[in-house]
N, C-alpha and C. Protein backbone atom coordinates (compact mmCIF):
# COMPACT_ATOMS: atom_id res chain seq x y z
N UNK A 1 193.63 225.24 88.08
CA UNK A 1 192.67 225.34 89.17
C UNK A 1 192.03 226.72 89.16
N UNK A 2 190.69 226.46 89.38
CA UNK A 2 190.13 227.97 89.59
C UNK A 2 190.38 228.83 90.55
N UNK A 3 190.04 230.43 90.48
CA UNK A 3 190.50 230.73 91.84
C UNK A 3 189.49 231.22 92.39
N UNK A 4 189.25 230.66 94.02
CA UNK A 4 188.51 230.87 94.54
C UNK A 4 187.83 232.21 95.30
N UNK A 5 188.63 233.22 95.04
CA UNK A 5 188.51 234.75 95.27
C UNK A 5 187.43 234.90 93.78
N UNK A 6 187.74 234.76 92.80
CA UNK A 6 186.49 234.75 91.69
C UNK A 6 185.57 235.02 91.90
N UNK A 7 184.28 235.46 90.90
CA UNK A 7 183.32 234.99 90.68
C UNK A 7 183.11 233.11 90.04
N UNK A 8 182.10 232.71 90.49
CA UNK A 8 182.23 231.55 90.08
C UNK A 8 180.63 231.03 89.40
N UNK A 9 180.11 230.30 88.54
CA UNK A 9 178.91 230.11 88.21
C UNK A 9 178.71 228.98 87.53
N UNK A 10 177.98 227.89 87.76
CA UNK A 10 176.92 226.47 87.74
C UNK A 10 177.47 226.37 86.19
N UNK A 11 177.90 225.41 85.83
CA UNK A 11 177.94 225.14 84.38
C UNK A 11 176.90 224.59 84.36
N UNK A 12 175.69 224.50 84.66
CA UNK A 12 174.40 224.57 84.09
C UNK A 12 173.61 225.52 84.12
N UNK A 13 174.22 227.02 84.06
CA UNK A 13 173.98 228.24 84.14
C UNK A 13 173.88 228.29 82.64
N UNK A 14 173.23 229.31 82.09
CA UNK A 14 173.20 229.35 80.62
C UNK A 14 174.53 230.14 79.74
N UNK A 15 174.67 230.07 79.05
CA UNK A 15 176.01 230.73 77.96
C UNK A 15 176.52 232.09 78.19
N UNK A 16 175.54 232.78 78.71
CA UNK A 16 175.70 234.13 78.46
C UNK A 16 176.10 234.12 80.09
N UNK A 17 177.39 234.80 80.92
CA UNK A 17 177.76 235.06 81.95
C UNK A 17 177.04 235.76 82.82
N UNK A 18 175.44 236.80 82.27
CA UNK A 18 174.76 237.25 83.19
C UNK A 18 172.98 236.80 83.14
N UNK A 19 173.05 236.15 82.89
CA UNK A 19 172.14 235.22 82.34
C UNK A 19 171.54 234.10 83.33
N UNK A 20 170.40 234.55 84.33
CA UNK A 20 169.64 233.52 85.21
C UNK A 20 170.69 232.75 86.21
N UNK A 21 171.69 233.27 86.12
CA UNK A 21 172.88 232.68 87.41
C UNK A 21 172.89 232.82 88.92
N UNK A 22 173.61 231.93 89.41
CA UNK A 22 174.20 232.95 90.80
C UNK A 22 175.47 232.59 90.84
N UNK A 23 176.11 233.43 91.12
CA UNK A 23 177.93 233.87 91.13
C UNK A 23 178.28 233.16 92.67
N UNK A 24 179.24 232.64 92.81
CA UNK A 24 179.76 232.46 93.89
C UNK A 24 181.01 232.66 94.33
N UNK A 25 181.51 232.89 95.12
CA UNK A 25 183.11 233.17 95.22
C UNK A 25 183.28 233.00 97.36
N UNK A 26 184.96 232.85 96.97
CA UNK A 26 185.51 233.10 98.42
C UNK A 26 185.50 234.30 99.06
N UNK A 27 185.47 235.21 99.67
CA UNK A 27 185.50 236.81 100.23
C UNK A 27 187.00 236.18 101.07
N UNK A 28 187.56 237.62 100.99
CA UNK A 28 188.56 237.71 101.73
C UNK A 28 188.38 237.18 103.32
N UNK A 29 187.30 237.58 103.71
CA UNK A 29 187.12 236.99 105.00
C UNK A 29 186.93 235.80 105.59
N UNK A 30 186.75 235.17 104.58
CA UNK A 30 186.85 233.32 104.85
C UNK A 30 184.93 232.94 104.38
N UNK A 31 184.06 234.18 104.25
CA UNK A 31 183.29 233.86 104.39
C UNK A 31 182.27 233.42 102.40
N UNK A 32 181.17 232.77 102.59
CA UNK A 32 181.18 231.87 100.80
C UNK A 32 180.30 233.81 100.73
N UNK A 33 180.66 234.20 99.53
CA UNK A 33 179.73 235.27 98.83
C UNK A 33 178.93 234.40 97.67
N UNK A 34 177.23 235.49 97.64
CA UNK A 34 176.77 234.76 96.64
C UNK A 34 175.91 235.86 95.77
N UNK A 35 175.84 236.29 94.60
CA UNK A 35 175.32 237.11 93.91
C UNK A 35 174.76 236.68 92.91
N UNK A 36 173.25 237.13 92.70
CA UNK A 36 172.30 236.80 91.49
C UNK A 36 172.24 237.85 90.53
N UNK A 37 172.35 237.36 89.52
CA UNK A 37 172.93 238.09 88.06
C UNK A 37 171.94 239.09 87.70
N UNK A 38 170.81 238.62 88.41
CA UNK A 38 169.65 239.93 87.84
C UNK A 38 169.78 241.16 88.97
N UNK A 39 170.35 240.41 90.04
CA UNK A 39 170.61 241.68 91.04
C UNK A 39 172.17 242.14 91.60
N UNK A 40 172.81 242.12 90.76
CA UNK A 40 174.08 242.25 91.24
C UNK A 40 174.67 242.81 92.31
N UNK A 41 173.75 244.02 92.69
CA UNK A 41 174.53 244.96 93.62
C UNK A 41 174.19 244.79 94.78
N UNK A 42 173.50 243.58 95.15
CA UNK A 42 173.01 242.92 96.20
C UNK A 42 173.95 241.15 96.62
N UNK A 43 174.87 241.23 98.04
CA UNK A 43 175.84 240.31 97.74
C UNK A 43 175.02 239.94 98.94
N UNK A 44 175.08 238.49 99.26
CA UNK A 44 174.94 237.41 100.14
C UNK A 44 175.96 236.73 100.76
N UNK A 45 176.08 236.70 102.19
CA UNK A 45 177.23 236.09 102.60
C UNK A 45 177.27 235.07 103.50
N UNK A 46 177.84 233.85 103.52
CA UNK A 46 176.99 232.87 104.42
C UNK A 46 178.62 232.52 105.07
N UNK A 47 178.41 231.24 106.01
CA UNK A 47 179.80 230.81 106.20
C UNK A 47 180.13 229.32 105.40
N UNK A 48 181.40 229.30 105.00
CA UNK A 48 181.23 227.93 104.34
C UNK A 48 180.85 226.31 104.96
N UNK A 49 180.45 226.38 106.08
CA UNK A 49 179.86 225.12 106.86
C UNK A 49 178.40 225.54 106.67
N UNK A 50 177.58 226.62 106.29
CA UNK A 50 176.50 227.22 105.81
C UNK A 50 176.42 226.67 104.77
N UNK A 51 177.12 226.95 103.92
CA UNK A 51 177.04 226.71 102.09
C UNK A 51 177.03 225.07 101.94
N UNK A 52 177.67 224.89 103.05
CA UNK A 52 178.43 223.27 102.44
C UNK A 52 176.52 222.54 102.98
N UNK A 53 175.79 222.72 104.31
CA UNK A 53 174.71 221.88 104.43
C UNK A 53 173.67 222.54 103.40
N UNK A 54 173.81 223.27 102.93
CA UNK A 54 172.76 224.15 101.94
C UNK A 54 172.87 223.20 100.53
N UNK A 55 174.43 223.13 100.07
CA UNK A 55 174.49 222.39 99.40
C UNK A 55 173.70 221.16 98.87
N UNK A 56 173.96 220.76 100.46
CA UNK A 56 173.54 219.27 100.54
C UNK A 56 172.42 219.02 100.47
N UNK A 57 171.76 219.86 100.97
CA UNK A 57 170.25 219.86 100.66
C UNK A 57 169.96 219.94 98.65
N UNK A 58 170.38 220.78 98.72
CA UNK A 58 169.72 220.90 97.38
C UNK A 58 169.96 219.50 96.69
N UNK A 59 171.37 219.01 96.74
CA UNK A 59 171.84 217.97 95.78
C UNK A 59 170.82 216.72 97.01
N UNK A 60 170.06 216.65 97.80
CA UNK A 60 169.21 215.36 98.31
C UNK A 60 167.96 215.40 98.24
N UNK A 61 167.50 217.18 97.73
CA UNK A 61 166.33 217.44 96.85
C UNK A 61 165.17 217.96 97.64
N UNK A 62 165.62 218.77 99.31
CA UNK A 62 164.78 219.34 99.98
C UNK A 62 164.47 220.59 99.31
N UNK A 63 164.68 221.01 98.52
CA UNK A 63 164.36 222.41 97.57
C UNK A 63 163.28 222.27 96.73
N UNK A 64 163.54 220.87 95.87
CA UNK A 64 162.45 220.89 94.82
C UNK A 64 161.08 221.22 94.59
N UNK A 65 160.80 221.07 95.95
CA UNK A 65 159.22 221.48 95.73
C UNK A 65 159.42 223.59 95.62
N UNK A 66 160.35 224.03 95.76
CA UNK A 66 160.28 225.14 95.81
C UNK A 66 160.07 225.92 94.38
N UNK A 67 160.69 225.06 92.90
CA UNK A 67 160.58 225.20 91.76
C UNK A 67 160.00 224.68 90.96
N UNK A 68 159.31 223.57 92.10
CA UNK A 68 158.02 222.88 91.11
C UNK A 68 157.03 223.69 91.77
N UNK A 69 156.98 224.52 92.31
CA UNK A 69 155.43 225.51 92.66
C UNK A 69 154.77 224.80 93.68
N UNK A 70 155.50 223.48 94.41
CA UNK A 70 154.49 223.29 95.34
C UNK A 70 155.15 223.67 96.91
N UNK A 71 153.91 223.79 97.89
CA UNK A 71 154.36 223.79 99.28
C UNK A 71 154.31 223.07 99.69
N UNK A 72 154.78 222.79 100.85
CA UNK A 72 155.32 221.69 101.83
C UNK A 72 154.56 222.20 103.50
């Protein structure tokens, strides 16, 4: 099992570990951390009932227009 204190990153992230990612992990504080590989020294912290509807969005596809270049 992985551990969730980790860094953690999308196996559809590319090969190279700093490479167009975002890192995710548990923080000691209960709360989800999230760090983008081009900016590392910049951490994001949400709560995991945050992460979990964020999730959900993405995987039901309210994002997409954000990386296909269009607005909504």
């Amino acid at each position: 099992m992985t551990d969730p204190t980790a860094w953690q990153k999308s196996s559809f992230s590319g090969a190279d570990a700093n490479q167009n990612c975002v890192h995710v992990r548990l923080a000691a504080s209960g709360d989800i951390e999230l760090v983008e590989s081009d900016k590392p020294e910049t951490i994001m912290a949400t709560t995991p009932a945050n992460f979990a509807a964020f999730l959900k969005g993405v995987k039901a596809g309210e994002f997409d227009h954000l990386i296909e270049g269009r607005r909504e």
